[in-house]
N, C-alpha and C. Protein backbone atom coordinates (compact mmCIF):
# COMPACT_ATOMS: atom_id res chain seq x y z
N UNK A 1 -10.50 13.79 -7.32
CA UNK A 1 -9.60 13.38 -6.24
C UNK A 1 -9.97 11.97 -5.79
N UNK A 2 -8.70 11.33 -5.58
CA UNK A 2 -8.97 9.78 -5.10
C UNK A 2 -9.46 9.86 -3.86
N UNK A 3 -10.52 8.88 -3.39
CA UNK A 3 -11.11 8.43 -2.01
C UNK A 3 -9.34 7.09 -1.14
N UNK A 4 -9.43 7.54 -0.09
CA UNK A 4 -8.34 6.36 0.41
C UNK A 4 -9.26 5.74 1.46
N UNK A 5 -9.40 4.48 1.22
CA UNK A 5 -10.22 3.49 2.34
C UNK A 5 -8.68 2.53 2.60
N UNK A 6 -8.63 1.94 3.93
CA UNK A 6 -7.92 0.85 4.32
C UNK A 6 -8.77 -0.66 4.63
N UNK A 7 -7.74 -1.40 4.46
CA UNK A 7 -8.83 -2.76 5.08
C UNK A 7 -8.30 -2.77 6.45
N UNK A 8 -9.00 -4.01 7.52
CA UNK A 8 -8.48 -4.01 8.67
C UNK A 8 -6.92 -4.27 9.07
N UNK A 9 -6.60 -5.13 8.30
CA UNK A 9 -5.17 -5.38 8.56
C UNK A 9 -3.98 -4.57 8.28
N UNK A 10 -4.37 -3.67 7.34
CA UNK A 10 -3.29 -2.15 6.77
C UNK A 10 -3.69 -1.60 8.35
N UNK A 11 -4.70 -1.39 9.32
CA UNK A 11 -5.02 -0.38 9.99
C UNK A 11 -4.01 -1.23 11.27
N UNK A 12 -4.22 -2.68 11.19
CA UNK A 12 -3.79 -2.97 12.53
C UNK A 12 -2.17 -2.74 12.08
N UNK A 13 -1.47 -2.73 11.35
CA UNK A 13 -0.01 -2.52 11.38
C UNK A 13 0.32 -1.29 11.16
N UNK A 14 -0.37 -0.66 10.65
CA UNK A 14 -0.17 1.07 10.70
C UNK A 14 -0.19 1.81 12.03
N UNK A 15 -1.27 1.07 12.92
CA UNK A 15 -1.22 1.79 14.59
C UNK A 15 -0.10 1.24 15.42
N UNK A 16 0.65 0.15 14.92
CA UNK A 16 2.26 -0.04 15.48
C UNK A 16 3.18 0.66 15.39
N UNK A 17 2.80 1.88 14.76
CA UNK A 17 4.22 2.42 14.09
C UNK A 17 4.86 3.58 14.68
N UNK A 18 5.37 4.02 15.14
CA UNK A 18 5.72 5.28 15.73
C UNK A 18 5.10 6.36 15.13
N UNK A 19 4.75 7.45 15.71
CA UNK A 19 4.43 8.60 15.24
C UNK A 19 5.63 9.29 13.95
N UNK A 20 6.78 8.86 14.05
CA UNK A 20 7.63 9.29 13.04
C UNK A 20 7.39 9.03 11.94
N UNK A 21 7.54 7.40 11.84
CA UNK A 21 7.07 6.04 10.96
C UNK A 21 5.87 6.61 10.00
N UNK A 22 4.90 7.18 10.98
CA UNK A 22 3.39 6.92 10.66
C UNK A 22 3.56 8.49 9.42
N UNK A 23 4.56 9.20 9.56
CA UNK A 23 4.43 10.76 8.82
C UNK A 23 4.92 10.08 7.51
N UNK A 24 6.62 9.13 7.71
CA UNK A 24 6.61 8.49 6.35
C UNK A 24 5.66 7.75 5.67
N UNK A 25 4.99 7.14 6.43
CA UNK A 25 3.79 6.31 5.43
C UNK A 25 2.89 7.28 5.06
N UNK A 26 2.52 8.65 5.67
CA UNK A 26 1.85 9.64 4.78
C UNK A 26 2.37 10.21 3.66
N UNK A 27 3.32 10.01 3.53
CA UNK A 27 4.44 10.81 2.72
C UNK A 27 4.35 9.73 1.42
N UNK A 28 4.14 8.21 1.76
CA UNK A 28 4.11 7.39 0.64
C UNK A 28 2.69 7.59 0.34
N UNK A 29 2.02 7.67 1.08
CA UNK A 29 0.46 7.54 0.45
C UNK A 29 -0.28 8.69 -0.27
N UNK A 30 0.52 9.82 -0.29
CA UNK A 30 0.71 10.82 -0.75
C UNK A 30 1.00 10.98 -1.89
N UNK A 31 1.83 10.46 -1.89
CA UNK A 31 2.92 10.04 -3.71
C UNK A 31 2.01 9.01 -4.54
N UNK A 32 1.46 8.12 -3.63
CA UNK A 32 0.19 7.17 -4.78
C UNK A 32 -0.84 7.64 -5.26
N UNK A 33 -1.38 8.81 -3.75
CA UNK A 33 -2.58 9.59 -4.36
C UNK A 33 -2.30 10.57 -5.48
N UNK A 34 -1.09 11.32 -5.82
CA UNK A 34 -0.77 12.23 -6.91
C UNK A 34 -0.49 11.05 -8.06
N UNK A 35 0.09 10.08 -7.97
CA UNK A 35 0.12 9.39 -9.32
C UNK A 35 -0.06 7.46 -8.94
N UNK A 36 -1.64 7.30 -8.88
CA UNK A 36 -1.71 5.85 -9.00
C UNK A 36 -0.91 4.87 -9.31
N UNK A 37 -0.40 4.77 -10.61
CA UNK A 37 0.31 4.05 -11.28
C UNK A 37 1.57 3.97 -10.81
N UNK A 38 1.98 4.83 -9.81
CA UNK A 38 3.15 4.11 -8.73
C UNK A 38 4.10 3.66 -9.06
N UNK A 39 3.44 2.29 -7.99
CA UNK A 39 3.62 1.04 -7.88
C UNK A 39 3.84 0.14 -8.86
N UNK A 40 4.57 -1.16 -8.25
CA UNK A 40 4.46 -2.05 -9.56
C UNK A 40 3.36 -2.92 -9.41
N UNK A 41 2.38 -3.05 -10.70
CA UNK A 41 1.21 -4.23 -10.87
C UNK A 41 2.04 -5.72 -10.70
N UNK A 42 0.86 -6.42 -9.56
CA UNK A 42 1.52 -7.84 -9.68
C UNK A 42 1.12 -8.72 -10.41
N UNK A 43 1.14 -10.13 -10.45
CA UNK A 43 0.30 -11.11 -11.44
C UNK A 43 0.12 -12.01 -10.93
N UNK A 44 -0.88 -12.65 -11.80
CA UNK A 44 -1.11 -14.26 -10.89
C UNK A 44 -2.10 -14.08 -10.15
N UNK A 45 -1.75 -14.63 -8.82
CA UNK A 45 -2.51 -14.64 -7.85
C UNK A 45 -3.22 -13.29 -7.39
N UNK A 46 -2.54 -12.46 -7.26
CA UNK A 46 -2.21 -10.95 -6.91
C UNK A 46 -2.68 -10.16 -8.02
N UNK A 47 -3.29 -10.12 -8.75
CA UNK A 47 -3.18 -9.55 -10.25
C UNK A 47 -4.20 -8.46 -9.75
N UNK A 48 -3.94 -7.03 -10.10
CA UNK A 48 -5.08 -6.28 -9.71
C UNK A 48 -4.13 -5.01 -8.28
N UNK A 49 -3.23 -6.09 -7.54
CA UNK A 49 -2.55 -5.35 -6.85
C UNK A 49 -1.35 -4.54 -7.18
N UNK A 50 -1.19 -3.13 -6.73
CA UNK A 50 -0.18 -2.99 -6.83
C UNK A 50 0.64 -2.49 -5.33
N UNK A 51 2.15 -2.82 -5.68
CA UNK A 51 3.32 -2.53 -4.00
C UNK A 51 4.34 -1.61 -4.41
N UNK A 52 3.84 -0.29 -3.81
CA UNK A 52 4.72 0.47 -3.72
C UNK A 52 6.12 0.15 -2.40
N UNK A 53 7.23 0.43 -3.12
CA UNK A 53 8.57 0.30 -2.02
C UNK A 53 9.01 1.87 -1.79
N UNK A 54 8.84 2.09 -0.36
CA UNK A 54 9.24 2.66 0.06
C UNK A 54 10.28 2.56 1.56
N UNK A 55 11.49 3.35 2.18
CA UNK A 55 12.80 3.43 3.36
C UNK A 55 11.61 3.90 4.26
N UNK A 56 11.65 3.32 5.23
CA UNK A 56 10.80 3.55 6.39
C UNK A 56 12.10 3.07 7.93
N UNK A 57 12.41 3.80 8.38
CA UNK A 57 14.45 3.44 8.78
C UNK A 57 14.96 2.47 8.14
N UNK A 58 15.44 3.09 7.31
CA UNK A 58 16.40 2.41 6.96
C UNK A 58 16.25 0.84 6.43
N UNK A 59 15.14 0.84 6.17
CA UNK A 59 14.63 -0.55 5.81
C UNK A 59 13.55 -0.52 4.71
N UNK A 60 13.88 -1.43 3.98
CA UNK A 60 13.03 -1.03 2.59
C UNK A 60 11.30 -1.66 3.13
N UNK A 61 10.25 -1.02 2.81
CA UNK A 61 9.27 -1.51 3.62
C UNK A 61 8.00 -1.33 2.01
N UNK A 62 7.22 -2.64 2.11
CA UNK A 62 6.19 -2.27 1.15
C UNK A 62 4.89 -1.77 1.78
N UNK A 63 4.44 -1.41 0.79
CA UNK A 63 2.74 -1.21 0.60
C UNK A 63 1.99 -1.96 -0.32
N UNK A 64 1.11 -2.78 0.33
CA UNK A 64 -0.04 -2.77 -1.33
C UNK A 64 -0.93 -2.03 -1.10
N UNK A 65 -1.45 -1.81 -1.99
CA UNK A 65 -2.69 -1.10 -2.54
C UNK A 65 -3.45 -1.37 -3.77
N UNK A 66 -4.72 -1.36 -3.51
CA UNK A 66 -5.34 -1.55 -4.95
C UNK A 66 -6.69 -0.22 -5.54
N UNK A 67 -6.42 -0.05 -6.68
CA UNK A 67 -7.76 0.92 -7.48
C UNK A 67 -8.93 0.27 -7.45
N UNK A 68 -10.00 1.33 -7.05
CA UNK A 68 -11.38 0.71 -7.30
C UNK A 68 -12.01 1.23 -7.77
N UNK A 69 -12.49 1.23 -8.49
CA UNK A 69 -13.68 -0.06 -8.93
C UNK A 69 -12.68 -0.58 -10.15
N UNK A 70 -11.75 0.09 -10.77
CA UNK A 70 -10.65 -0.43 -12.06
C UNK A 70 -9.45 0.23 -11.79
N UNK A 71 -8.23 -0.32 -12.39
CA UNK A 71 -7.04 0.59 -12.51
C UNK A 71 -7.20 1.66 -13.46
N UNK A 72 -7.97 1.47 -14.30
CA UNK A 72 -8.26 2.86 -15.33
C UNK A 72 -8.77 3.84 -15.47
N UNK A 73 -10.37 3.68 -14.44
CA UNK A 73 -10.80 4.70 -13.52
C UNK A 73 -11.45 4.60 -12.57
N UNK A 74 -10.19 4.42 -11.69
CA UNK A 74 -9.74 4.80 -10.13
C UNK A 74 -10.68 6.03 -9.19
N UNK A 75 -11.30 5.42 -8.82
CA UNK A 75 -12.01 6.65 -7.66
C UNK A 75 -11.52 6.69 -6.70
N UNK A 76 -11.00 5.12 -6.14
CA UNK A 76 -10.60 4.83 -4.27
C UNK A 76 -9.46 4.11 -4.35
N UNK A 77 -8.50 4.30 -3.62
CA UNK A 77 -7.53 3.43 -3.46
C UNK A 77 -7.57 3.30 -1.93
N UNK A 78 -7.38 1.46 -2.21
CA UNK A 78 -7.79 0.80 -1.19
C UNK A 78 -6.54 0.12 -0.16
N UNK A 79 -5.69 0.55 0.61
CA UNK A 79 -4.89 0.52 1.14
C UNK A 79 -5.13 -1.24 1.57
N UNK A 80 -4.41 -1.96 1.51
CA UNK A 80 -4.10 -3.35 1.93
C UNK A 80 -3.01 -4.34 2.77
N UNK A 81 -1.92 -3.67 2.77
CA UNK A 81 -0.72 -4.23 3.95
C UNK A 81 0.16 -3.24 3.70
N UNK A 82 0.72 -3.15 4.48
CA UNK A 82 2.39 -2.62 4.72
C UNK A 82 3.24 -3.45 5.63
N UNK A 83 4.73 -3.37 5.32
CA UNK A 83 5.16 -4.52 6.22
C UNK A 83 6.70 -4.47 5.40
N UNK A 84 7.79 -4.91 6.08
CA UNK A 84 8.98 -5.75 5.21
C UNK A 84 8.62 -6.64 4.07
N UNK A 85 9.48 -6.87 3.89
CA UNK A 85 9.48 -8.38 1.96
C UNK A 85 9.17 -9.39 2.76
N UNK A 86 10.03 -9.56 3.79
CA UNK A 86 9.74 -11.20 4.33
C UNK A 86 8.40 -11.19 4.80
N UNK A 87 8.26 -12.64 4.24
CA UNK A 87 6.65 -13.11 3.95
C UNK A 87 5.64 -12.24 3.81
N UNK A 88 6.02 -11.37 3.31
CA UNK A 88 4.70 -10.16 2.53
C UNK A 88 3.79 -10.85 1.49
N UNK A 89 4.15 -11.53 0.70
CA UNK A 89 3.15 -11.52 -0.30
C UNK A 89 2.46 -12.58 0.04
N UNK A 90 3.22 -14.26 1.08
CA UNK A 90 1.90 -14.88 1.28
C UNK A 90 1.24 -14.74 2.40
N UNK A 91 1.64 -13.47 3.13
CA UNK A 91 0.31 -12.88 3.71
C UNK A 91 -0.56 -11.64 3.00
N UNK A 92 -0.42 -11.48 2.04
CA UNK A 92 -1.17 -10.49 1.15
C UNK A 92 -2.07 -11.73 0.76
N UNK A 93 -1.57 -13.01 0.31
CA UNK A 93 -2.96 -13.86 -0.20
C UNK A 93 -3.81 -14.16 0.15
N UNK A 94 -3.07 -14.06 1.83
CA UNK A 94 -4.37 -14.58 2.68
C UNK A 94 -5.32 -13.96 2.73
């Protein structure tokens, strides 16, 4: 079974969320822990991450997340942002 750790910044936008909100984002993190591979892998800069899309009202909302210690064998997935598209990914670089 996968370990789920968050970094600080997945935690500070996750405690914004309504208690409703917060059952759908279990519901996605749920679906990554039964099958890693998800998400789509990014590249480049990002390479290593992957962003699951998931409707959080009515609004398409991502996740990243990444496998640790490898994508191949995965012990922990490491929760990293959630948020809308707009300007998601160059605050994922930061």
């Amino acid at each position: 079974m996968l370990q789920v750790s968050a970094s600080p910044s997945f935690n500070r936008a996750a405690k914004k969320l309504h208690a409703s909100d917060k059952k759908t984002l279990d519901e996605a993190i749920k679906a990554i822990l039964q099958n890693p591979q998800l998400g789509e892998e990014k590249k480049g800069d990002l390479a290593g991450v992957f962003v699951c899309k998931f409707n959080l009202n009515s609004q398409e909302t991502l996740l990243a997340y990444e496998l640790l210690p490898s994508k191949i064998s995965a012990t922990e997935v490491m929760l990293l942002a959630i948020g809308p598209h707009e300007n998601f990914y160059a605050g994922l670089k930061r």
